[in-house]
C-alpha atoms as a PDB file:
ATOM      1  CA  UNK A   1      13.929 -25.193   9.111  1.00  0.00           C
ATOM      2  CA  UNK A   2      13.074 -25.155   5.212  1.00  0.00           C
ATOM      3  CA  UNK A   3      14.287 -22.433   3.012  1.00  0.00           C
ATOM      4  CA  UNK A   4      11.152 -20.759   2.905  1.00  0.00           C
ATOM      5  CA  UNK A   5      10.703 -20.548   6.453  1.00  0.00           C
ATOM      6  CA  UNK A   6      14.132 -19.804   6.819  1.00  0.00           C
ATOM      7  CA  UNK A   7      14.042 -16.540   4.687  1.00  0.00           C
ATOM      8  CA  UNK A   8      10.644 -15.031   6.197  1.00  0.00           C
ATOM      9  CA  UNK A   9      11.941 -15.662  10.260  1.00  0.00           C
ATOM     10  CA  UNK A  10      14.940 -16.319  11.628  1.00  0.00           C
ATOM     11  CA  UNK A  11      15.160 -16.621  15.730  1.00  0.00           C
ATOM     12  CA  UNK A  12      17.845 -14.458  17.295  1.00  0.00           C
ATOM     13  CA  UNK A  13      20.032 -16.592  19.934  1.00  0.00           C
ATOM     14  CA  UNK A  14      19.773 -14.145  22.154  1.00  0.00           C
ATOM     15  CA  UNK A  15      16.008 -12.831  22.155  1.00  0.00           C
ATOM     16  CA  UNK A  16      12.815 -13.964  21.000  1.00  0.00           C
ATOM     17  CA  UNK A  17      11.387 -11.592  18.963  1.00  0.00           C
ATOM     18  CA  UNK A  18      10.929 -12.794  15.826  1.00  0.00           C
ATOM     19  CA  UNK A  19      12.791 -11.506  12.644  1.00  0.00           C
ATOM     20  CA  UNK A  20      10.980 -11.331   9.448  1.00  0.00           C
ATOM     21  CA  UNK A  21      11.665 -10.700   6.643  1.00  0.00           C
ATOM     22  CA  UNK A  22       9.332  -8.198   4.935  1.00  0.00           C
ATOM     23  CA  UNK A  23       7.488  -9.229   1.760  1.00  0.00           C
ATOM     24  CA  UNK A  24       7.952  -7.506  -1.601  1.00  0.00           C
ATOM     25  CA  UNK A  25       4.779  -5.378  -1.563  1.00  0.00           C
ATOM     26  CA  UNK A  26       4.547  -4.584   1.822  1.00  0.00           C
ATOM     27  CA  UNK A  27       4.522  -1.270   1.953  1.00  0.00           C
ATOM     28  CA  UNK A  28       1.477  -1.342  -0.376  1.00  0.00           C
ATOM     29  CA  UNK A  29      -1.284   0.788   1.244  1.00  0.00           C
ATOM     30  CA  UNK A  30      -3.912  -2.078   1.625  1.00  0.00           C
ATOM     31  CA  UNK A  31      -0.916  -3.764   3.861  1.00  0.00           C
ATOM     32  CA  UNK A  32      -0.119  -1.302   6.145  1.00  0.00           C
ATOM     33  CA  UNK A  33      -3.579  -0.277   7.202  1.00  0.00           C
ATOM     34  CA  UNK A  34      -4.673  -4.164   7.900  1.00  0.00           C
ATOM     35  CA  UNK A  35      -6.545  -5.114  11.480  1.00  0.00           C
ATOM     36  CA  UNK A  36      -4.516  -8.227  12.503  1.00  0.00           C
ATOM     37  CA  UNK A  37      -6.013 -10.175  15.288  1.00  0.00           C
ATOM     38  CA  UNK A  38      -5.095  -9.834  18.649  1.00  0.00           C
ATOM     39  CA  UNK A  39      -4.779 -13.398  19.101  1.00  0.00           C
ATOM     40  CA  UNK A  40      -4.760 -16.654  17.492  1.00  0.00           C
ATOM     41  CA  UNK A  41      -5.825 -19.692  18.900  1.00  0.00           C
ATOM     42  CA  UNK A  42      -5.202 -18.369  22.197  1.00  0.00           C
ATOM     43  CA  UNK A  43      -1.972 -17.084  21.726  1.00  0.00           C
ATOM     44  CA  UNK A  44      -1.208 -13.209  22.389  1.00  0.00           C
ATOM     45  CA  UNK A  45       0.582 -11.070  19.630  1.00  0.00           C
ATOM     46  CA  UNK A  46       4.585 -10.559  19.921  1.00  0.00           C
ATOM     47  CA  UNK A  47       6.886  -8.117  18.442  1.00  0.00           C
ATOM     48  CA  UNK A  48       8.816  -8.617  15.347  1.00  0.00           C
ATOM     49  CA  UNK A  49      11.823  -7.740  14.308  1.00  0.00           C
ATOM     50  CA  UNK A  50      11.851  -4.872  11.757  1.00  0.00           C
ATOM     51  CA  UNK A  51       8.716  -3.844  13.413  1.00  0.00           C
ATOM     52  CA  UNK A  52       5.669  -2.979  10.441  1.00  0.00           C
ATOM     53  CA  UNK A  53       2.536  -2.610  10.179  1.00  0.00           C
ATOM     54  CA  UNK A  54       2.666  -5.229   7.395  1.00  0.00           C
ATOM     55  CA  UNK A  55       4.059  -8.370   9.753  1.00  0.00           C
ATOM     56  CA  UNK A  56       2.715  -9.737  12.529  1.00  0.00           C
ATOM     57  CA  UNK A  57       3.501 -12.495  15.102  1.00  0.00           C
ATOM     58  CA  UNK A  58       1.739 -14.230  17.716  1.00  0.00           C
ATOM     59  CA  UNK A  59       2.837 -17.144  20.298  1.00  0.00           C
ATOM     60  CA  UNK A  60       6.495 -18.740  21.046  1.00  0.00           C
ATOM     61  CA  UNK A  61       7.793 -19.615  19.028  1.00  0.00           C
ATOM     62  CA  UNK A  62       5.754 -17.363  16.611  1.00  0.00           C
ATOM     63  CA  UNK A  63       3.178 -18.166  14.018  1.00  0.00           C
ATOM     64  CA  UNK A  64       4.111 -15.284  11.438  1.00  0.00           C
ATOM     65  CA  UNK A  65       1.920 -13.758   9.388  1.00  0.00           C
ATOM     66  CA  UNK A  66       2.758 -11.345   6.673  1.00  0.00           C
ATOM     67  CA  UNK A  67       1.387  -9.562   3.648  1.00  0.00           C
ATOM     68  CA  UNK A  68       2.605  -8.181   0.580  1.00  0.00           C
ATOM     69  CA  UNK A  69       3.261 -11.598  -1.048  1.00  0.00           C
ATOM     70  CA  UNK A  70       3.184 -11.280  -4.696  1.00  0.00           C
ATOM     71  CA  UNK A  71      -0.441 -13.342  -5.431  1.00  0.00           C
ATOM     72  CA  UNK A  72       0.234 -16.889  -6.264  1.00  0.00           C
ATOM     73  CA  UNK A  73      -0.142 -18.380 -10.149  1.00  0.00           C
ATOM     74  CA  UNK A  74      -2.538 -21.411 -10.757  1.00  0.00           C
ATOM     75  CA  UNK A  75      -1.094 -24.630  -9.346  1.00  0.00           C
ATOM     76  CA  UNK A  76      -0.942 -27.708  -8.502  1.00  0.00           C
ATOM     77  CA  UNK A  77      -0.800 -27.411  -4.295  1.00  0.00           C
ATOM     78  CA  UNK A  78      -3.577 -28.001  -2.127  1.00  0.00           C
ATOM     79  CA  UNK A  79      -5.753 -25.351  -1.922  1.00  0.00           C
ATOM     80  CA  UNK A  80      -8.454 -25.367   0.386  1.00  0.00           C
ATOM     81  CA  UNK A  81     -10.638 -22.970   1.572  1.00  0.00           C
ATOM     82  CA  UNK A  82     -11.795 -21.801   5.311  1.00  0.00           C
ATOM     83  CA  UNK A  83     -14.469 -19.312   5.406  1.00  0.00           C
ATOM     84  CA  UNK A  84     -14.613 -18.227   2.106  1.00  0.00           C
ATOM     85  CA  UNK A  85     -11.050 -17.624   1.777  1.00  0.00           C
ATOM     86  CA  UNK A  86      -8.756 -19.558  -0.372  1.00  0.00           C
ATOM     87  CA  UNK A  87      -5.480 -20.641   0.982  1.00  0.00           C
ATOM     88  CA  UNK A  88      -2.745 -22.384  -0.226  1.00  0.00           C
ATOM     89  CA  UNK A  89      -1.379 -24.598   1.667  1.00  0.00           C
ATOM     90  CA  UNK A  90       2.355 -26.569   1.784  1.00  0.00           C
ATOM     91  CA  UNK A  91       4.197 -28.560   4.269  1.00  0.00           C
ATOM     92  CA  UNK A  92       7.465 -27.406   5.391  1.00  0.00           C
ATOM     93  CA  UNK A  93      10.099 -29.815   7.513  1.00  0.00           C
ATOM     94  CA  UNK A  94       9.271 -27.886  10.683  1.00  0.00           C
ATOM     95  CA  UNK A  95       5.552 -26.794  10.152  1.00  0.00           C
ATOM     96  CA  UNK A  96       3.258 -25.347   7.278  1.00  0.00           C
ATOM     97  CA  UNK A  97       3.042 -22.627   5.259  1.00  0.00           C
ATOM     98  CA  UNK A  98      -0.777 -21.287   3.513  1.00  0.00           C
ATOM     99  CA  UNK A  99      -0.454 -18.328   1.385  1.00  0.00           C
ATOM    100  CA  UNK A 100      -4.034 -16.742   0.367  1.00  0.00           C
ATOM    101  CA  UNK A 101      -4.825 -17.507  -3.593  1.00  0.00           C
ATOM    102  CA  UNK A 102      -6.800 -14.691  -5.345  1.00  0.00           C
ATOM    103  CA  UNK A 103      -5.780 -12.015  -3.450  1.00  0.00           C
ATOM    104  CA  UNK A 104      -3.537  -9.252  -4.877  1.00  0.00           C
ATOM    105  CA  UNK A 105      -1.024  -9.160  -2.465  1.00  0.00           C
ATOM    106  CA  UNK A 106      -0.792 -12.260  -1.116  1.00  0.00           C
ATOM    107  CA  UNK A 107      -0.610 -12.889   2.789  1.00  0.00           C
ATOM    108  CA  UNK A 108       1.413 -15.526   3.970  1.00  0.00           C
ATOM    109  CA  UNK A 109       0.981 -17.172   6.992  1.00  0.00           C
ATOM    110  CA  UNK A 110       3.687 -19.414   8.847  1.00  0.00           C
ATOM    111  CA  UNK A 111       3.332 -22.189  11.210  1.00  0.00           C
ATOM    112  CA  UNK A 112       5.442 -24.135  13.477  1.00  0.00           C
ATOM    113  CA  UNK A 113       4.191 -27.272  13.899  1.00  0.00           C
ATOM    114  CA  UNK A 114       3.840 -27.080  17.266  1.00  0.00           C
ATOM    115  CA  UNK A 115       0.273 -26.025  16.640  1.00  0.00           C
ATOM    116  CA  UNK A 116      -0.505 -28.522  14.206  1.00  0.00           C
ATOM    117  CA  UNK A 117      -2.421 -28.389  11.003  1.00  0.00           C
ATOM    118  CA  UNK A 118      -2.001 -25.115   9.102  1.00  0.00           C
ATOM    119  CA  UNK A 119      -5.606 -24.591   8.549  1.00  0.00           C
ATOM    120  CA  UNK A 120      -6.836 -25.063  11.932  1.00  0.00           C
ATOM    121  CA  UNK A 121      -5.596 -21.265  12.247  1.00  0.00           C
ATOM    122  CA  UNK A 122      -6.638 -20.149   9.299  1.00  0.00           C
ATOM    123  CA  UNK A 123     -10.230 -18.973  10.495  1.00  0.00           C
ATOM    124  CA  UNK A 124      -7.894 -16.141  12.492  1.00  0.00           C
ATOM    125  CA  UNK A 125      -7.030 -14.882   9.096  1.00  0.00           C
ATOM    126  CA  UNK A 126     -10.281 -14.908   7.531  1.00  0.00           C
ATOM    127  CA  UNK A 127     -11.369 -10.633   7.721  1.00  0.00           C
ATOM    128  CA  UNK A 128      -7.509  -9.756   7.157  1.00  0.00           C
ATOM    129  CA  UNK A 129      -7.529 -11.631   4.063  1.00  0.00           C
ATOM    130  CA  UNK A 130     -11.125 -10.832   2.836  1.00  0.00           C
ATOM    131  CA  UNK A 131      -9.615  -7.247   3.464  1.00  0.00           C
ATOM    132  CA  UNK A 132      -7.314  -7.859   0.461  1.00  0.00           C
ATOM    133  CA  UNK A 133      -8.668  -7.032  -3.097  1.00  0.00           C
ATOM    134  CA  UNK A 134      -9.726 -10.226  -4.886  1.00  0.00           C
ATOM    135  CA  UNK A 135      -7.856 -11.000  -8.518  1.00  0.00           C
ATOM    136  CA  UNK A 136     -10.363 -13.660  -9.628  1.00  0.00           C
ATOM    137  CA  UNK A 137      -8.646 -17.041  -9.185  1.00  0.00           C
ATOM    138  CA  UNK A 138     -10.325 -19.428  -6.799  1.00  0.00           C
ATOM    139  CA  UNK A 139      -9.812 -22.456  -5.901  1.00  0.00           C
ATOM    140  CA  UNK A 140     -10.851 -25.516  -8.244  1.00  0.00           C
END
C-alpha cells in the first residue's frame, strides 16, 4: 500500500470496516450535508471507521471516498474529465487515486485495484462533486 493510501485507510486485522482518515476540511458545511451514492458499480455502502458524514465507503475491500481535500494546484498529472467533472487522477502500487480539480474542497476518491481503472467509477461521483463549489481551474 502507498503512503497516500496508507494515511487515508488502514484495514483493522480484526474487522473490516474501513478506517479513514478524515480530510482537513471535513467538517466544512458543504461536506457534511453531501448525498453519497448508495452504491457504486454494484457495490453496497460499508461503515467506516470514525464514522462522518464527510467519508464514505463502499465494497470489500472498500473504495473510499472522502471530502474536505484541500483543492489541488495546477499540475502536471493526468487530469481527465467524466461528466463534466474534472478529476485528477494518479496510480498508486495497489490501485488509483482521482482527486476532483476545481472544486474547493477537494473530494478524493480511492481505489483498490481490484476494480480496475480509477475512472470507470468516477461517473458514481459525478452529482457529489458537482455539489462542491467550483474555484475556476479546469482541466487543460
Amino acid at each position: 500500500m502507498t503512503a497516500a493510501l496508507c494515511a487515508a485507510v488502514a484495514v483493522s486485522a480484526c474487522s473490516r470496516t474501513p478506517e479513514v482518515s478524515l480530510a482537513p476540511q471535513a467538517a466544512a458545511p458543504v461536506c457534511t450535508t453531501l448525498s453519497w451514492p448508495a452504491s457504486v458499480s454494484g457495490h453496497e455502502q460499508v461503515a467506516t471507521s470514525p464514522a462522518s458524514p464527510s467519508v464514505r465507503a463502499w465494497g470489500d475491500p472498500a473504495i473510499i471516498a472522502r471530502c474536505g481535500l484541500d483543492p489541488l494546484a495546477p499540475t502536471t498529472d493526468e487530469c481527465v474529465t467524466v461528466n463534466g467533472v474534472d478529476w485528477v487522477v494518479r496510480s498508486l502500487s495497489d490501485g488509483g487515486a482521482a482527486t476532483t480539480f476545481g472544486r474547493d474542497p477537494a473530494i478524493e476518491v480511492l481505489v483498490p485495484a481490484d476494480y480496475g481503472p480509477v475512472p470507470l467509477l468516477l461517473p458514481a461521483f459525478g452529482d457529489v462533486a458537482t455539489s462542491l463549489p467550483s474555484n475556476g481551474r479546469r482541466c487543460t
